[in-house]
C-alpha atoms as a PDB file:
ATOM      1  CA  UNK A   1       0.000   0.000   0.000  1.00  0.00           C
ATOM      2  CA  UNK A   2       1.309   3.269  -0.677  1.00  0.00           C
ATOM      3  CA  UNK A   3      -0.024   6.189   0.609  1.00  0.00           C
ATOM      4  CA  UNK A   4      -0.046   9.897   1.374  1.00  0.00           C
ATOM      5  CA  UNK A   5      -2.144  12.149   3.739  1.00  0.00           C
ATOM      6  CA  UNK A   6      -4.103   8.985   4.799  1.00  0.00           C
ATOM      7  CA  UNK A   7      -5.184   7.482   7.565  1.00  0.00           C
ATOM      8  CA  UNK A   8      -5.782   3.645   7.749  1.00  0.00           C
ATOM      9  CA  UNK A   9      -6.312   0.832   9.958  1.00  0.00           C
ATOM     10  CA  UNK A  10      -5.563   2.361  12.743  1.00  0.00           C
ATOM     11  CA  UNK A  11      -7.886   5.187  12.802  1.00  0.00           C
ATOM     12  CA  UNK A  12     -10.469   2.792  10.995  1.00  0.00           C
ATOM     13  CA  UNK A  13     -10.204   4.310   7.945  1.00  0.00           C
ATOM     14  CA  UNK A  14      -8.933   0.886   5.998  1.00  0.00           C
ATOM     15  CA  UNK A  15      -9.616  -2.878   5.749  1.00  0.00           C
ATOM     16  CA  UNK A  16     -10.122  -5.766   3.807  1.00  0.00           C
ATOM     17  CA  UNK A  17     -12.449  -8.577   3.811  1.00  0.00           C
ATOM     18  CA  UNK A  18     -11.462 -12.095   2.937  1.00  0.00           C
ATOM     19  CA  UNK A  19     -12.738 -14.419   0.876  1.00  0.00           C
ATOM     20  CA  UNK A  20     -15.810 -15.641   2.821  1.00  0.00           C
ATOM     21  CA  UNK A  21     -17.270 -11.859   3.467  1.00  0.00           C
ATOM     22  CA  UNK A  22     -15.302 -10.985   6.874  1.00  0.00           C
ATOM     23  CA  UNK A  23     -13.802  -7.351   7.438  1.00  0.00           C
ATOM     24  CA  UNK A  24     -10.062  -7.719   8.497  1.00  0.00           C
ATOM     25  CA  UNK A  25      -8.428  -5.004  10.194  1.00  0.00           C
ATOM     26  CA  UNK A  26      -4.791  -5.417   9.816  1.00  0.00           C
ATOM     27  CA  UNK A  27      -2.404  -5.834   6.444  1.00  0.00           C
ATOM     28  CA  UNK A  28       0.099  -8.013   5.529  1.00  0.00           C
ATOM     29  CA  UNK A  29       2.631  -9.019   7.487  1.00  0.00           C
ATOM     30  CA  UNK A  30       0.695  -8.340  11.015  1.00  0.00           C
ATOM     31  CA  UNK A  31      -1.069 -10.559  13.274  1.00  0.00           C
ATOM     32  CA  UNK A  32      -5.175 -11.421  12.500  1.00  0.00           C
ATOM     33  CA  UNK A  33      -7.152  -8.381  12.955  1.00  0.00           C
ATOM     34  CA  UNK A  34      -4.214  -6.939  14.886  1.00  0.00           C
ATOM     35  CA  UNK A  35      -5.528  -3.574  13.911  1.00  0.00           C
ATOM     36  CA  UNK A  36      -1.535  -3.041  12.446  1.00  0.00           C
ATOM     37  CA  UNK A  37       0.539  -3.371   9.808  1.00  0.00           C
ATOM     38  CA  UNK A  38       4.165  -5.053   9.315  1.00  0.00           C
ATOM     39  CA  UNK A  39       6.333  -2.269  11.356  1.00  0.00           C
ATOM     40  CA  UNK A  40       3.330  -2.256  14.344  1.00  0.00           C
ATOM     41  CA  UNK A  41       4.550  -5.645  15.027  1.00  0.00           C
ATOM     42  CA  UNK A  42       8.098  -4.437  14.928  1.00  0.00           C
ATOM     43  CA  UNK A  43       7.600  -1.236  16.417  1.00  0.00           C
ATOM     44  CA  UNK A  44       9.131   0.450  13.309  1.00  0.00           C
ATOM     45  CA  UNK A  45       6.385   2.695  11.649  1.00  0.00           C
ATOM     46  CA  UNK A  46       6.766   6.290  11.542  1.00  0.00           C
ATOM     47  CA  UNK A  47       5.344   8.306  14.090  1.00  0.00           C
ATOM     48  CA  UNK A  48       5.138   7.281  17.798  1.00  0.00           C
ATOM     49  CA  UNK A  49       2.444   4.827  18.903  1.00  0.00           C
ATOM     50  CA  UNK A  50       1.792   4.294  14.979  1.00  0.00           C
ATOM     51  CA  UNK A  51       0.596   1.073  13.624  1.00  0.00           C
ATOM     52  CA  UNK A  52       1.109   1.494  10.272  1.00  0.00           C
ATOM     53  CA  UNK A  53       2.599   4.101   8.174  1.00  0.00           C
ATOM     54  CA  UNK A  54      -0.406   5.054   6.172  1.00  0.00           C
ATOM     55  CA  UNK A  55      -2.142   6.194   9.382  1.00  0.00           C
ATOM     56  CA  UNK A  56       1.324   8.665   9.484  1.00  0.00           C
ATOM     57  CA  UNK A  57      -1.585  11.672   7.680  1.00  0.00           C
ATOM     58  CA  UNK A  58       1.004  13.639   6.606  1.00  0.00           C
ATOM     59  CA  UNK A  59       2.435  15.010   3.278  1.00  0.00           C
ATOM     60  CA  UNK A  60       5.311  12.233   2.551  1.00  0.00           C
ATOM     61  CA  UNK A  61       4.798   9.371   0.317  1.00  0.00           C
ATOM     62  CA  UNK A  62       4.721   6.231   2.965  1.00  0.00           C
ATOM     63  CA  UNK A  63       4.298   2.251   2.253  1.00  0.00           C
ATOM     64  CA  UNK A  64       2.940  -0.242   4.129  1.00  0.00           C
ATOM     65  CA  UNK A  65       3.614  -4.031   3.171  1.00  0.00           C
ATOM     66  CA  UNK A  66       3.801  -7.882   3.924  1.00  0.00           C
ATOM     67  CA  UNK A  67       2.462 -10.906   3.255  1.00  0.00           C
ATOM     68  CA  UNK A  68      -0.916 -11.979   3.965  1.00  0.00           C
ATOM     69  CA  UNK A  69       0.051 -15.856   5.785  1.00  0.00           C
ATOM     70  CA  UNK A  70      -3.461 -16.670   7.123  1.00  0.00           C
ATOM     71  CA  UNK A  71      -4.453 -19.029   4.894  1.00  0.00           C
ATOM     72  CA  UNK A  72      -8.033 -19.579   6.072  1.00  0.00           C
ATOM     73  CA  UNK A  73      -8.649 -15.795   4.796  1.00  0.00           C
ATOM     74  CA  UNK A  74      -7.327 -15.840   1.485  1.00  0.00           C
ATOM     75  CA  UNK A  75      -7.808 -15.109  -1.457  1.00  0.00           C
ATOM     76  CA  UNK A  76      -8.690 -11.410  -0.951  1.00  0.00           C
ATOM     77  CA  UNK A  77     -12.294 -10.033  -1.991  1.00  0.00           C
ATOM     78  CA  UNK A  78     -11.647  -6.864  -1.530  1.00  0.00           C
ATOM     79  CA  UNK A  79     -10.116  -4.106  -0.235  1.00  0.00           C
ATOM     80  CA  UNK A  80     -11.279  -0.569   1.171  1.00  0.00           C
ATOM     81  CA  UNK A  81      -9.483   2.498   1.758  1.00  0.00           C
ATOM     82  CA  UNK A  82     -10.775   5.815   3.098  1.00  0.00           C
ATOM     83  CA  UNK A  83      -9.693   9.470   4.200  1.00  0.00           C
ATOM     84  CA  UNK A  84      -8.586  10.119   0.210  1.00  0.00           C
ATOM     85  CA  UNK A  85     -11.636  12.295  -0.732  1.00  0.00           C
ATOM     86  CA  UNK A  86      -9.782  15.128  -1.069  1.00  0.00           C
ATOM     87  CA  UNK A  87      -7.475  14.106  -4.453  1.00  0.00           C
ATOM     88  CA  UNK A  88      -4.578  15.047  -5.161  1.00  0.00           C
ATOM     89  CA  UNK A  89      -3.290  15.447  -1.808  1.00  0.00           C
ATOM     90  CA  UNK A  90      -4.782  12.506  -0.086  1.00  0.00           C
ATOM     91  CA  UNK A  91      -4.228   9.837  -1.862  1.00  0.00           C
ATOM     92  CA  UNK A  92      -3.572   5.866  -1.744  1.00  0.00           C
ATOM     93  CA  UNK A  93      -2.421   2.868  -3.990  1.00  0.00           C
ATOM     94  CA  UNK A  94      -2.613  -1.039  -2.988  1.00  0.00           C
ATOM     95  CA  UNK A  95      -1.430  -3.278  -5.010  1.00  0.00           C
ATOM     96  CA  UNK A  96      -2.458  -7.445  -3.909  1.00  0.00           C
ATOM     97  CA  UNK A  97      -0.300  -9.809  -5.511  1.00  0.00           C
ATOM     98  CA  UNK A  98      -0.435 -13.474  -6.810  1.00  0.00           C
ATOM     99  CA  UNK A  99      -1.210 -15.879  -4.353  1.00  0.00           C
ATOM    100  CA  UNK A 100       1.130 -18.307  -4.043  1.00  0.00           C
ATOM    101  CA  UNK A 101       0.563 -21.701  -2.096  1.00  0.00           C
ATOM    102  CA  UNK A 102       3.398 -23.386  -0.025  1.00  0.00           C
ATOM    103  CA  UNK A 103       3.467 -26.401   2.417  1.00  0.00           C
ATOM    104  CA  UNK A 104       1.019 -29.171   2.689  1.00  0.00           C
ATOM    105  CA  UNK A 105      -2.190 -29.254   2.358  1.00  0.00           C
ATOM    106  CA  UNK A 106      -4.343 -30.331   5.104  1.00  0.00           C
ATOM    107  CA  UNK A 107      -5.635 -33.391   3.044  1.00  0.00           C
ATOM    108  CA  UNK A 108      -2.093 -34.850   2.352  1.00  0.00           C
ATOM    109  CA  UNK A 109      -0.584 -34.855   5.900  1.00  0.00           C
ATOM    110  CA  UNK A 110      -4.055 -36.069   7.322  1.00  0.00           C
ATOM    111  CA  UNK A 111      -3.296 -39.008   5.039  1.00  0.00           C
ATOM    112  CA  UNK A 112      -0.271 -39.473   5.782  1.00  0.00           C
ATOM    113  CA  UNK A 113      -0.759 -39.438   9.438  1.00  0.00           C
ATOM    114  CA  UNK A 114      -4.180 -41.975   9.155  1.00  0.00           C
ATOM    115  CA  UNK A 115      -0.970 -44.353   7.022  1.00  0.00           C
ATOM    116  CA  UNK A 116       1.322 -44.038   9.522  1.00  0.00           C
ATOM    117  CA  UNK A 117      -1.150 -45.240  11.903  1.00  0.00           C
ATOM    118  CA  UNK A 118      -2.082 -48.186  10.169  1.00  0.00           C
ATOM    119  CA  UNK A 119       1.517 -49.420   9.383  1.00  0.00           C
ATOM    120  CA  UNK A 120       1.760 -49.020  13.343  1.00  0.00           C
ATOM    121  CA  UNK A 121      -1.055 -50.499  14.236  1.00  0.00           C
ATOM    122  CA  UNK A 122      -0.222 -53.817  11.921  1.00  0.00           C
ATOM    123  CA  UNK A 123       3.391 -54.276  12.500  1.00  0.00           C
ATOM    124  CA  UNK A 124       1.864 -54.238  16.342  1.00  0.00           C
ATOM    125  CA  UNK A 125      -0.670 -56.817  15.682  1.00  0.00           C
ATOM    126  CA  UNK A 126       2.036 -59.135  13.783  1.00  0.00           C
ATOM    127  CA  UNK A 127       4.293 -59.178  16.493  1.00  0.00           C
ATOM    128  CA  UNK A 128       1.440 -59.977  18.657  1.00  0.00           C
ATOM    129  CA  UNK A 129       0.785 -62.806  16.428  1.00  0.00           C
ATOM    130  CA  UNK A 130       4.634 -64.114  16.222  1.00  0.00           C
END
């Protein structure tokens, strides 16, 4: 997100809602409707007690970014942004990448735990039997 003379999340001016209709309130890189961005879990937005630089409201070009990790939210429906009625100096950008998938899914390593308790199970019972 890049932004100037906004104010976002923190000053409930932003969000976005996930795929099943639900209004989050914090952006990549922060913890699940944290209310914050990336550097308000680091403590490195600009501006004291800030939790994200958007919600800076000041005249200087500021970005706020991260990845979104909760996968039970994604992919994105939509997202809103206020405070920039008053174009050209309040103004915002977002740009929401590709979603990318990583790991196992939840499928695969519930079958491969249900197999691994079966080959346990039967190597038990044979050496019961022998």
């Amino acid at each position: 997100l890049d932004c100037r003379h906004t104010r976002f999340i923190q000053a409930g001016w932003g969000w976005w809602v996930s795929w099943d209709g639900q209004k989050r309130f914090d952006w990549g890189g922060a913890e699940r409707n944290s209310g914050s961005c990336a550097c308000g879990m680091t403590g490195t937005c600009f501006g004291t007690g800030r939790l994200c630089n958007c919600d800076s409201n000041d005249h200087i070009w500021r970005m706020d970014e991260g990845f979104v990790r909760d996968k039970t939210s994604l992919p994105i429906k939509a997202v809103h942004l206020g405070d920039t009625k008053d174009a050209p100096l309040e103004m915002a950008f977002h740009t929401i990448g590709k979603l990318i998938c990583k790991g196992r899914s939840m499928f695969f390593t519930l079958f491969f735990f249900v197999f691994l308790l079966h080959v346990h199970v039967t190597f038990l019972l044979f050496l019961m039997l022998f």
